[in-house]
Protein backbone atom coordinates (compact mmCIF):
# COMPACT_ATOMS: atom_id res chain seq x y z
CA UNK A 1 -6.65 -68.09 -22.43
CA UNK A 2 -4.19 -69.04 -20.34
CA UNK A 3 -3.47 -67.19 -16.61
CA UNK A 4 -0.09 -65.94 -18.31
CA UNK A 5 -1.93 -64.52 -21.00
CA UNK A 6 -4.72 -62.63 -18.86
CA UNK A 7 -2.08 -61.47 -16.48
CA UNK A 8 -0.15 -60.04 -19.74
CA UNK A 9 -3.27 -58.90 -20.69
CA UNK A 10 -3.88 -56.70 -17.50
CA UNK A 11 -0.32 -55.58 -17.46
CA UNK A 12 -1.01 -54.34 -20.86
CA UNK A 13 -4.51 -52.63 -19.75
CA UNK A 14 -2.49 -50.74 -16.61
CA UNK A 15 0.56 -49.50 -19.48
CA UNK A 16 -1.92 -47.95 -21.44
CA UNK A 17 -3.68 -46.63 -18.88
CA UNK A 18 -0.89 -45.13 -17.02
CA UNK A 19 0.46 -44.05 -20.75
CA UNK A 20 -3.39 -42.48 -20.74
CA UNK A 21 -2.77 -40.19 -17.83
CA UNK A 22 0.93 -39.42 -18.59
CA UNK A 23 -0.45 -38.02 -22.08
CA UNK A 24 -3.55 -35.93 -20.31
CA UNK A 25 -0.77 -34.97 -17.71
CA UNK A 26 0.91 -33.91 -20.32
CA UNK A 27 -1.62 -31.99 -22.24
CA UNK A 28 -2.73 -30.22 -19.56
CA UNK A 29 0.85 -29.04 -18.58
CA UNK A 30 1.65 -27.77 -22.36
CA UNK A 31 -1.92 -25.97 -22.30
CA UNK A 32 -1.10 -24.40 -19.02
CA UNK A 33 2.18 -23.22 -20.40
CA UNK A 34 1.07 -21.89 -23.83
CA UNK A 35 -1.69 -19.96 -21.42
CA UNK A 36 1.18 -18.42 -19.20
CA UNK A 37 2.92 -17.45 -22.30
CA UNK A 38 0.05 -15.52 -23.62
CA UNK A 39 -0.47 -14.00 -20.73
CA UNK A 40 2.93 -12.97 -20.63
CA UNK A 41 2.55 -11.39 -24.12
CA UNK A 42 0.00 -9.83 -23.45
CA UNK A 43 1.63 -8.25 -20.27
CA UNK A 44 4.29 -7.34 -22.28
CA UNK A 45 2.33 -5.41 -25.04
CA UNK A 46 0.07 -3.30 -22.25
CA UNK A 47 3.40 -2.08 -20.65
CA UNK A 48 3.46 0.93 -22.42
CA UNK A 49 0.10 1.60 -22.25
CA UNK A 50 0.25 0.73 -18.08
CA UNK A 51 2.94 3.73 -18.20
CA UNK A 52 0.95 5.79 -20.46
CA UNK A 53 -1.77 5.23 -17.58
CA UNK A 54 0.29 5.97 -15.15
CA UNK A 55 1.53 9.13 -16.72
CA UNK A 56 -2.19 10.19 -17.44
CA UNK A 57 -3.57 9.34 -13.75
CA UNK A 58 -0.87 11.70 -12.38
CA UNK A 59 -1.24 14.58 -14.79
CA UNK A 60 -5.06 14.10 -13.59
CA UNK A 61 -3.62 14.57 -9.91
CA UNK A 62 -1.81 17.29 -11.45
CA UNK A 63 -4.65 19.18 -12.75
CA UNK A 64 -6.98 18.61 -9.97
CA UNK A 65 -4.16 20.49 -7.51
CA UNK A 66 -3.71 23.57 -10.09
CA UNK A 67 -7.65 23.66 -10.28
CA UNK A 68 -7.47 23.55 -6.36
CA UNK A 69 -4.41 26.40 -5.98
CA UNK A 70 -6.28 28.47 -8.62
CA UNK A 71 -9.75 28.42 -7.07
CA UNK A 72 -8.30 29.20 -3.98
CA UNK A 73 -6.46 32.05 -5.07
CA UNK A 74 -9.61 33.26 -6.33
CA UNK A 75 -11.10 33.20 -2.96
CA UNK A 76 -9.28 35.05 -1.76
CA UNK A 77 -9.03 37.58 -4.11
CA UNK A 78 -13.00 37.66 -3.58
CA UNK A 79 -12.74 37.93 0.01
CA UNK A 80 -9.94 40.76 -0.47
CA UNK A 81 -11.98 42.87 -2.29
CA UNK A 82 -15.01 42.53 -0.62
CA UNK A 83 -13.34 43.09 2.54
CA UNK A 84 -14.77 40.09 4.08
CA UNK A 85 -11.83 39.56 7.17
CA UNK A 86 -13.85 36.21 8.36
CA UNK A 87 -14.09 34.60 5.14
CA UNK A 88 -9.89 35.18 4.46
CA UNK A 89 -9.07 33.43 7.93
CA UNK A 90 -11.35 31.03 6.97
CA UNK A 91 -8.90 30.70 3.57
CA UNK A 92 -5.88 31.07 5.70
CA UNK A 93 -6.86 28.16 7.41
CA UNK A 94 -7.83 26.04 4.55
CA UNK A 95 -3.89 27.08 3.30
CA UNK A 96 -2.29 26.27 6.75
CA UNK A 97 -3.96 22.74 6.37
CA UNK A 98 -2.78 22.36 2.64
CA UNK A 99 0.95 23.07 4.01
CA UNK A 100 0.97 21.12 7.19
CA UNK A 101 2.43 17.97 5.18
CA UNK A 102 5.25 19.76 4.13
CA UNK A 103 6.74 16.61 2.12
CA UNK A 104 3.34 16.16 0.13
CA UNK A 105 2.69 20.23 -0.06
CA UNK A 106 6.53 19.94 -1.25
CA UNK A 107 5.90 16.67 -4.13
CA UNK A 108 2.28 18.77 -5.24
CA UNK A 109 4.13 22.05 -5.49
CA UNK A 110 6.39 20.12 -8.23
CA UNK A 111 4.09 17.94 -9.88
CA UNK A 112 2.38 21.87 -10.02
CA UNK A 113 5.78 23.09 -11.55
CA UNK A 114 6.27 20.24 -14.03
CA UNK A 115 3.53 21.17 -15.51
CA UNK A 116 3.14 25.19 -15.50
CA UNK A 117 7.02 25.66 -15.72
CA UNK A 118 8.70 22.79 -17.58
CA UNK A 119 11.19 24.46 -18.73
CA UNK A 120 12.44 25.52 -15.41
CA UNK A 121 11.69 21.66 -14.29
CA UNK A 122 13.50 20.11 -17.48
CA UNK A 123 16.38 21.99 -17.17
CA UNK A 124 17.03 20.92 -13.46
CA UNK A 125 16.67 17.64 -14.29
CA UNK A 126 18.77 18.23 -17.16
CA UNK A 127 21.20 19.28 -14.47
CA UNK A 128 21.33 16.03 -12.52
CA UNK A 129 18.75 17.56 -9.88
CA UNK A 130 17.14 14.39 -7.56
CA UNK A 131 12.94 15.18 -7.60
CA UNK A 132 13.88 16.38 -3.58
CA UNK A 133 16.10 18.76 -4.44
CA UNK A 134 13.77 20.24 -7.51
CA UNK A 135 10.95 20.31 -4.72
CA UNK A 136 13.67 23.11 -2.74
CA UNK A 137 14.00 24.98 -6.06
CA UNK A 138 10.31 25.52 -6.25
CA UNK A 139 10.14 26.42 -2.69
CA UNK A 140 12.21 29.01 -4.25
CA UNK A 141 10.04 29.92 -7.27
CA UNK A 142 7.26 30.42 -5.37
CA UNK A 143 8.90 33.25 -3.59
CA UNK A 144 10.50 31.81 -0.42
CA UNK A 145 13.90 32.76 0.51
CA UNK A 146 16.79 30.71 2.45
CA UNK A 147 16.03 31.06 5.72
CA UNK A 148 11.94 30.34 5.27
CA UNK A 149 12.44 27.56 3.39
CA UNK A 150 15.04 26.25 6.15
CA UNK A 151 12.39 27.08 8.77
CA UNK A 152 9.72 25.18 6.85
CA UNK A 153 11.34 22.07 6.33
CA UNK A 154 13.16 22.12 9.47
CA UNK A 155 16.25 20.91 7.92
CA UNK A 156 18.91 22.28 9.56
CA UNK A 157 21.69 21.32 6.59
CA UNK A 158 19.12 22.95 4.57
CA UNK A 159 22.38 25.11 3.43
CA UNK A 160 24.62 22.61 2.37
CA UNK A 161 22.09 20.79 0.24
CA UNK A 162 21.61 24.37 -1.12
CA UNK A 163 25.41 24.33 -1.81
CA UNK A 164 24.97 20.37 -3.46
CA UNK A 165 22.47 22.14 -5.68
CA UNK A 166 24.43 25.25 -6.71
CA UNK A 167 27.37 22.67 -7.43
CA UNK A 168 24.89 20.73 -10.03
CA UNK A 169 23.80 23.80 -11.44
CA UNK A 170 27.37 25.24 -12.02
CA UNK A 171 26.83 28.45 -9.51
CA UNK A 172 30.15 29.49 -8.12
CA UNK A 173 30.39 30.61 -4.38
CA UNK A 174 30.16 34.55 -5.92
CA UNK A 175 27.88 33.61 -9.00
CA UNK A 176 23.77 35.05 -8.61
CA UNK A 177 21.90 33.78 -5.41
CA UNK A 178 19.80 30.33 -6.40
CA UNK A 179 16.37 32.17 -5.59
CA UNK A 180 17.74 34.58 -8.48
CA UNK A 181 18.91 31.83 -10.32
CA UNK A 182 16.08 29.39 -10.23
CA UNK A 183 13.29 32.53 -10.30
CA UNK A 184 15.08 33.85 -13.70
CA UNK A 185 14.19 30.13 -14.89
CA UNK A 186 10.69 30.89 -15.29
CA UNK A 187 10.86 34.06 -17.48
């Protein structure tokens, strides 16, 4: 064997070996890339079920707060009839902390809504209504007039986003007030 030969020979060895780890290369990037496509099926065909989670985690939030407002209506009906004045401040102050964060207290009272009322929710969305401006018209249903609910949120164009939201709605300047018009949504 001549020196050409073996140096052909080696030549040949390094080829196939770098032809070697080209190919593994190779494998390893086409099984890395058939794994990223599975995962992104798979991605894809939990999406509806990640909603359907989503959806179902915030009904839960939505029954825990009606289960909260309900028991504490019931304490104080208990306390009102049993006359016991320390145990309704002690429920006044439990309600003064659960409206201190007006923009939560505002979000719960419609997540509350959406699901006790949704045909008064529905129909303001319906209507073009931004979630904000459905949070005012429960404000509204729960009772609250103008001026309280101006006081509360301590927006002073509370009125003209009133007037935004009577535009949406179609309520002229001399149609029904929009505490009359959003309460008569819940019969």
């Amino acid at each position: 064997m001549t020196v050409l030969e073996i140096i052909l020979l080696v030549l040949l060895a390094a080829v196939l070996i770098a032809l070697c780890v080209q190919y593994r290369a190779f494998c390893r990037y086409r099984n890395r890339l058939r794994d990223l496509n599975e995962y992104i099926s798979n991605l894809k065909q939990k999406r509806p079920g990640l909603a359907h989670m989503a959806r179902y985690l915030e009904e839960d939030e939505t029954r825990r707060l009606i289960r909260y407002r309900y028991n504490l209506m019931g304490k104080l009906l208990a306390a009102g009839v049993s006359g016991d004045s320390s145990r309704i401040s002690e429920i006044f102050d439990e309600v003064e902390a659960l409206v201190a964060d007006r923009d939560d207290f505002m979000r719960q009272t419609r997540l509350v809504y959406e699901r006790m009322q949704p045909q008064m929710t529905d129909h303001l969305r319906e209507k073009g209504l931004t979630d904000r401006q459905i949070e005012v018209c429960c404000l509204y249903a729960l009772g609250l007039n103008g001026k309280t609910i101006q006081q509360y949120t301590r927006d002073g164009r509370h009125f003209q986003h009133v007037g935004h939201i009577r535009k949406k709605l179609g309520l002229g300047e001399h149609d029904q007030n929009i505490d009359g018009y959003i309460r008569s949504l819940l019969k």
